[in-house]
C-alpha atoms as a PDB file:
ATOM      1  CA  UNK A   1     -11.939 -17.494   8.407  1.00  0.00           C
ATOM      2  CA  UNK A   2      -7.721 -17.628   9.203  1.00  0.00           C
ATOM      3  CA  UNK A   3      -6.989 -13.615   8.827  1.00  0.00           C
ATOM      4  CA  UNK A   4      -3.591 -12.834   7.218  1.00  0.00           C
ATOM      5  CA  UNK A   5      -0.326 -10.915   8.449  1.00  0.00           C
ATOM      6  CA  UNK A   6      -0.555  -7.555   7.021  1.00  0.00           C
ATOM      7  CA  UNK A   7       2.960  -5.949   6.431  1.00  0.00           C
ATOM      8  CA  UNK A   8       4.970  -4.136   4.370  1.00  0.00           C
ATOM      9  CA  UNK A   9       6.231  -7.031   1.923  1.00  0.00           C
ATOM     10  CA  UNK A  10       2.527  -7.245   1.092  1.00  0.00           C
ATOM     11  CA  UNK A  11       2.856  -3.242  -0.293  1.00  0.00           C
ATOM     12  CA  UNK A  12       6.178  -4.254  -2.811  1.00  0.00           C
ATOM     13  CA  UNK A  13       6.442  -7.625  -3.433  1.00  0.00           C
ATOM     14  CA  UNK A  14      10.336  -6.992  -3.643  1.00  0.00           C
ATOM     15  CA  UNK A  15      11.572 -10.501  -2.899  1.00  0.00           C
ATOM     16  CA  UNK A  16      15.412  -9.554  -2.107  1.00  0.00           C
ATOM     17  CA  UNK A  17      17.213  -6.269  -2.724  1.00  0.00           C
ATOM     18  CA  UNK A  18      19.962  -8.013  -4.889  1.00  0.00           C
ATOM     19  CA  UNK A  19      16.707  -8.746  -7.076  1.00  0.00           C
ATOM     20  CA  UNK A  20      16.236  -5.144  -8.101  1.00  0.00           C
ATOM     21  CA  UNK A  21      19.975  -5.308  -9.580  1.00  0.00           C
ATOM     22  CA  UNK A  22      18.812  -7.906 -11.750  1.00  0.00           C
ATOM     23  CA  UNK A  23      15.421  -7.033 -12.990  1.00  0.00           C
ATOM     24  CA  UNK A  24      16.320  -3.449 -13.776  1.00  0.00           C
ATOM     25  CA  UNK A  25      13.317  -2.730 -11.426  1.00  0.00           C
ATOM     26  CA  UNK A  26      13.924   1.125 -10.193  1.00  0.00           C
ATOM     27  CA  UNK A  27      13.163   3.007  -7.162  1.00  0.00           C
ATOM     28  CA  UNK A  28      10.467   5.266  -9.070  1.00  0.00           C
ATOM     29  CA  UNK A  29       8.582   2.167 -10.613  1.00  0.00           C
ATOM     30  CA  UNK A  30       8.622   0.038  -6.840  1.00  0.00           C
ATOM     31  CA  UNK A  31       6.541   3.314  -5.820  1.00  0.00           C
ATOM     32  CA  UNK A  32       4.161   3.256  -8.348  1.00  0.00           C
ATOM     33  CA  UNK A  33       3.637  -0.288  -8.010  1.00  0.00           C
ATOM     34  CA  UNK A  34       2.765   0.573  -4.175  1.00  0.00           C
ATOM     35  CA  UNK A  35       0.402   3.119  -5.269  1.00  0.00           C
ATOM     36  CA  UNK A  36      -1.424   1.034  -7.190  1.00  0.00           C
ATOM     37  CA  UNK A  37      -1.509  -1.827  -5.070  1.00  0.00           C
ATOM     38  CA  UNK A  38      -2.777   1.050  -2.285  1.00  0.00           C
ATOM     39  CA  UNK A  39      -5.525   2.130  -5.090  1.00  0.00           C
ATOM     40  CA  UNK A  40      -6.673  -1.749  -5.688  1.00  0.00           C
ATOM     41  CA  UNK A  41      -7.017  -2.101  -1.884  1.00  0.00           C
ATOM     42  CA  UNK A  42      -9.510   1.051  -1.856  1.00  0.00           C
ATOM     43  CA  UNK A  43     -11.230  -0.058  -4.737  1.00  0.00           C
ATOM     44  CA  UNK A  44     -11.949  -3.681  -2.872  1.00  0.00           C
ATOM     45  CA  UNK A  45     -13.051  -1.335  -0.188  1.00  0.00           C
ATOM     46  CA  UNK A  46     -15.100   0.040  -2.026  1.00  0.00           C
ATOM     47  CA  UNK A  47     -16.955  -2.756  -3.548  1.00  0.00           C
ATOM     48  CA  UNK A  48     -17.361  -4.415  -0.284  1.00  0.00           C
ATOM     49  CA  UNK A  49     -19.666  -1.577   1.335  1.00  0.00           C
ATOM     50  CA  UNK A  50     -21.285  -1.113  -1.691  1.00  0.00           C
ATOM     51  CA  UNK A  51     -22.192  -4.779  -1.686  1.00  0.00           C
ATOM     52  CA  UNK A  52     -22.877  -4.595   2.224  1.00  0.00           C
ATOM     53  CA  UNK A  53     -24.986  -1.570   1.533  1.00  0.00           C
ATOM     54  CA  UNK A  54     -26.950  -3.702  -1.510  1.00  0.00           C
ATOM     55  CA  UNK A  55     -27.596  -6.161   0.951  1.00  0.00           C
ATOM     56  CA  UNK A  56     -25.559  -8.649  -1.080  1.00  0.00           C
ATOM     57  CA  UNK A  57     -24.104  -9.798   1.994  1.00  0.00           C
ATOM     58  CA  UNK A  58     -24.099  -9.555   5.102  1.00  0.00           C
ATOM     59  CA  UNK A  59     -20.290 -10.436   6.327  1.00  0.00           C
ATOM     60  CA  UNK A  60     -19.652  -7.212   7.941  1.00  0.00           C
ATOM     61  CA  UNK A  61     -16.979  -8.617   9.469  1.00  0.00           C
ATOM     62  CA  UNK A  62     -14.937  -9.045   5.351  1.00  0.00           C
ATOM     63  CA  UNK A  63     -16.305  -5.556   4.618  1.00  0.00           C
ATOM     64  CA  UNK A  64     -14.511  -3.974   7.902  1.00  0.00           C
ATOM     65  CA  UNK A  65     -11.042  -5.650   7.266  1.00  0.00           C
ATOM     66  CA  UNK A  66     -11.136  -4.407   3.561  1.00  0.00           C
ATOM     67  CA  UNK A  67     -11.803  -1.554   4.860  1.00  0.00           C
ATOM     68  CA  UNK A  68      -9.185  -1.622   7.457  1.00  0.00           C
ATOM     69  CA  UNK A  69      -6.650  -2.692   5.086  1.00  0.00           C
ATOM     70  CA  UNK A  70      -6.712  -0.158   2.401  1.00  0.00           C
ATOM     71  CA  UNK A  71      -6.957   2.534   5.953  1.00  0.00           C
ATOM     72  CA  UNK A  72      -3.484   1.166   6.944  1.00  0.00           C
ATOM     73  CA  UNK A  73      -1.883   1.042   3.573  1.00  0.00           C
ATOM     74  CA  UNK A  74      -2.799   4.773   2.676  1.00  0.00           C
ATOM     75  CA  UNK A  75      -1.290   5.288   5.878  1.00  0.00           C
ATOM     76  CA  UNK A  76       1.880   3.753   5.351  1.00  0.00           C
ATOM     77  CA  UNK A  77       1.960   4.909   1.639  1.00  0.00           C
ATOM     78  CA  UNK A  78       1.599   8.382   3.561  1.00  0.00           C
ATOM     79  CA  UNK A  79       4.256   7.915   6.139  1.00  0.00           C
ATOM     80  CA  UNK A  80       6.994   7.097   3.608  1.00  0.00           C
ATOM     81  CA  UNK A  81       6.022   9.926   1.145  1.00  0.00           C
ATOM     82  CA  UNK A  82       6.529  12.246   4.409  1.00  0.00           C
ATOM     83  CA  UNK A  83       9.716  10.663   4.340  1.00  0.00           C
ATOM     84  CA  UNK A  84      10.762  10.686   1.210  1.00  0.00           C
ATOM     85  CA  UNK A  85       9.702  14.792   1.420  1.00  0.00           C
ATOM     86  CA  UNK A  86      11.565  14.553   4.594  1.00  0.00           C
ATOM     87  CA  UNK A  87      15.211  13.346   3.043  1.00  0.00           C
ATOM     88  CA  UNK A  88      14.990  14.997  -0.435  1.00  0.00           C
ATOM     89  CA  UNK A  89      14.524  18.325   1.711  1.00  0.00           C
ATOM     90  CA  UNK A  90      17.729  17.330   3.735  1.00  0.00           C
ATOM     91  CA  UNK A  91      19.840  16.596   0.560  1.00  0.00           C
ATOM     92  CA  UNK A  92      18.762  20.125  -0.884  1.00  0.00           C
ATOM     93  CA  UNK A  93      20.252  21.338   2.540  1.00  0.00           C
ATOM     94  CA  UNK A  94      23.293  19.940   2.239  1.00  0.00           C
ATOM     95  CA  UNK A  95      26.266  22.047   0.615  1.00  0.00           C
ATOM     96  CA  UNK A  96      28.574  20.858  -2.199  1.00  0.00           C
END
């Protein structure tokens, strides 16, 4: 079984950053898309242990990288909403 690169182009499929120029594609929709790609990941979690739990299969080893997928990308999707918080709270700082 060849196990895949996991990064953050995975999370938004954003192909260049000219390309959001072009599209129309905002900053607000990329994070939603992220969120539900993060959501789809549990989900697939999900139905893996329920299927390992069934007993219809027995790949543990499929179940425990879904599952260690969707860990990292909440992660991730957690570490840049802390940022996000982070700089919005920095702007408000700022004076005019």
């Amino acid at each position: 079984m060849k196990i895949e690169n996991f990064n953050l182009g995975q999370l938004v499929e954003n192909k260049a950053p000219r390309a959001n120029k072009v599209t129309g594609a905002s900053f607000g929709n990329i994070l939603k898309e992220s969120i539900n790609k993060v959501g789809d990941l549990e989900k697939e979690a999900n139905s893996e242990i329920e299927k390992l739990a069934k007993m219809e299969t027995k790949d543990i080893h499929n179940t425990m990288l879904a599952i260690e997928k969707a860990d990292l990308s909440f992660q991730m999707m957690m570490q840049v909403r802390n940022k996000i918080i982070s700089a919005y709270e920095e702007i408000m700082r700022m004076q005019v």
